[in-house]
Protein backbone atom coordinates (compact mmCIF):
# COMPACT_ATOMS: atom_id res chain seq x y z
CA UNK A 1 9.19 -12.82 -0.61
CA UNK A 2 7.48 -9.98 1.12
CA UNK A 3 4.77 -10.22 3.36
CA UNK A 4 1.89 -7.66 3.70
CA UNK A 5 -0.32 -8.14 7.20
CA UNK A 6 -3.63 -6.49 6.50
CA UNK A 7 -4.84 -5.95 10.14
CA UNK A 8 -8.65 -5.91 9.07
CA UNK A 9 -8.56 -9.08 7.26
CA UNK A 10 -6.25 -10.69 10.04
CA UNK A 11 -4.35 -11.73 7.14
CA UNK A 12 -0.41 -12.00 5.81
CA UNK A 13 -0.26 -11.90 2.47
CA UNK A 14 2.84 -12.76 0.43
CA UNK A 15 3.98 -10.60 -2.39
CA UNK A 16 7.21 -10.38 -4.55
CA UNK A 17 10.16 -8.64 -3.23
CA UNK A 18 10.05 -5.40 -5.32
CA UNK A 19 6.62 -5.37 -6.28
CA UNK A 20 3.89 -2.81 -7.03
CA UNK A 21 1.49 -3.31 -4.12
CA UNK A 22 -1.51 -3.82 -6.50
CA UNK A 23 -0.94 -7.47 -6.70
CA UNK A 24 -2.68 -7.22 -3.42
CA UNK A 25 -6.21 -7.02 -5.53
CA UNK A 26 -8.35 -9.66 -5.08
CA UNK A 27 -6.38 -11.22 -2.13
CA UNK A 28 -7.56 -8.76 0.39
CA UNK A 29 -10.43 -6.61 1.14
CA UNK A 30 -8.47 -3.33 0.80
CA UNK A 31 -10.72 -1.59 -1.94
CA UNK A 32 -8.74 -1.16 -5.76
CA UNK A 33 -10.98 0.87 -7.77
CA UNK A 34 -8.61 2.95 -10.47
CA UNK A 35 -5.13 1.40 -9.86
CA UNK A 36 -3.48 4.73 -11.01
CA UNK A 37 -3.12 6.82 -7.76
CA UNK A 38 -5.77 9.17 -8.39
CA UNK A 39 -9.24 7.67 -6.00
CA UNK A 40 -7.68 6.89 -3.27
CA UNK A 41 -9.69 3.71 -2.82
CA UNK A 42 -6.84 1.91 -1.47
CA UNK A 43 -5.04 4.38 0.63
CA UNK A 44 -3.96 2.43 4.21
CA UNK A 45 -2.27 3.55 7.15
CA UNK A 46 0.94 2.02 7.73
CA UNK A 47 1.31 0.66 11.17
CA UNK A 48 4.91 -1.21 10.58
CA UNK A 49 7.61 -1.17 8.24
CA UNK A 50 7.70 2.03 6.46
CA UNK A 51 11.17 1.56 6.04
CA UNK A 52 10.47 -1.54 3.31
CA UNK A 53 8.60 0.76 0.93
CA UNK A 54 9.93 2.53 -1.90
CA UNK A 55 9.39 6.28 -1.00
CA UNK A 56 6.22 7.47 -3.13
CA UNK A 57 6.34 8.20 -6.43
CA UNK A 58 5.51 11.18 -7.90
CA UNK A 59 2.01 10.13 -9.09
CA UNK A 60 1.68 8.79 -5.72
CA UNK A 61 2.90 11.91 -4.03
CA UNK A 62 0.13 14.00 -5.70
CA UNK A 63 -3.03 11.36 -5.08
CA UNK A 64 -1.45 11.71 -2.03
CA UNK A 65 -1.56 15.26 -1.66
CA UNK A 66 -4.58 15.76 -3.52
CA UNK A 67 -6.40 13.54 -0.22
CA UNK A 68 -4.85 15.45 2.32
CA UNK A 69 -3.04 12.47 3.96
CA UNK A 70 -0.72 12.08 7.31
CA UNK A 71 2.95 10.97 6.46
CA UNK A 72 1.93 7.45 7.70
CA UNK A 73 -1.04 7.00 4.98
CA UNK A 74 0.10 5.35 0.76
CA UNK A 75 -1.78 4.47 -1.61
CA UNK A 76 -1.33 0.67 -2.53
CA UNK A 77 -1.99 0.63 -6.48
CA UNK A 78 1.01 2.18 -6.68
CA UNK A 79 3.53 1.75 -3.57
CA UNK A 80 6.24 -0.82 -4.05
CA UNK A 81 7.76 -2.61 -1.59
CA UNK A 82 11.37 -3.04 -1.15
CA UNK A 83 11.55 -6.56 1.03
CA UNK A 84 10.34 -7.55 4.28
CA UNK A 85 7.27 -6.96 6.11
CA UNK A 86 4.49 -4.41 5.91
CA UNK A 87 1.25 -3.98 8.32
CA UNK A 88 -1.07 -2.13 7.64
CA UNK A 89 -4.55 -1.29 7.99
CA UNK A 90 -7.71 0.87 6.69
């Protein structure tokens, strides 16, 4: 299992190894609003662990673009995470 430390909600949360990062709705207060990559309701900084995501997508590379993000910034609908141990925070 992976584990997902939202630093606002002082909270680990554990996910499936390999999983879309929108299984985090509902379990966190990190905002999910169209689950497709395109509000950006759910975009994070990552403070840890880069290295365990899945490098974006191409719909996540243009929601992505389209907000004018820093390299350390995803957007969770649609980020996947490899194994291991995210933290992040909003």
């Amino acid at each position: 299992m992976a584990q997902v430390e939202i630093k606002n909600d002082g909270k680990v949360v554990e996910v499936p190894d390999g999983s879309v990062l929108a299984v985090l709705d509902g379990k966190c207060s990190i905002l999910f609003a169209c689950k497709s990559g395109s509000c950006a309701s759910c975009k994070v900084r990552v403070v840890e662990g880069m290295e365990n995501l899945e490098p974006p997508n191409e719909v996540e590379k243009m929601g992505l673009e389209t907000f004018a993000t820093d390299p350390s910034e995803r957007l969770m609908c649609v980020a996947k995470i490899k194994s291991g141990k995210i933290v992040v925070e909003y």
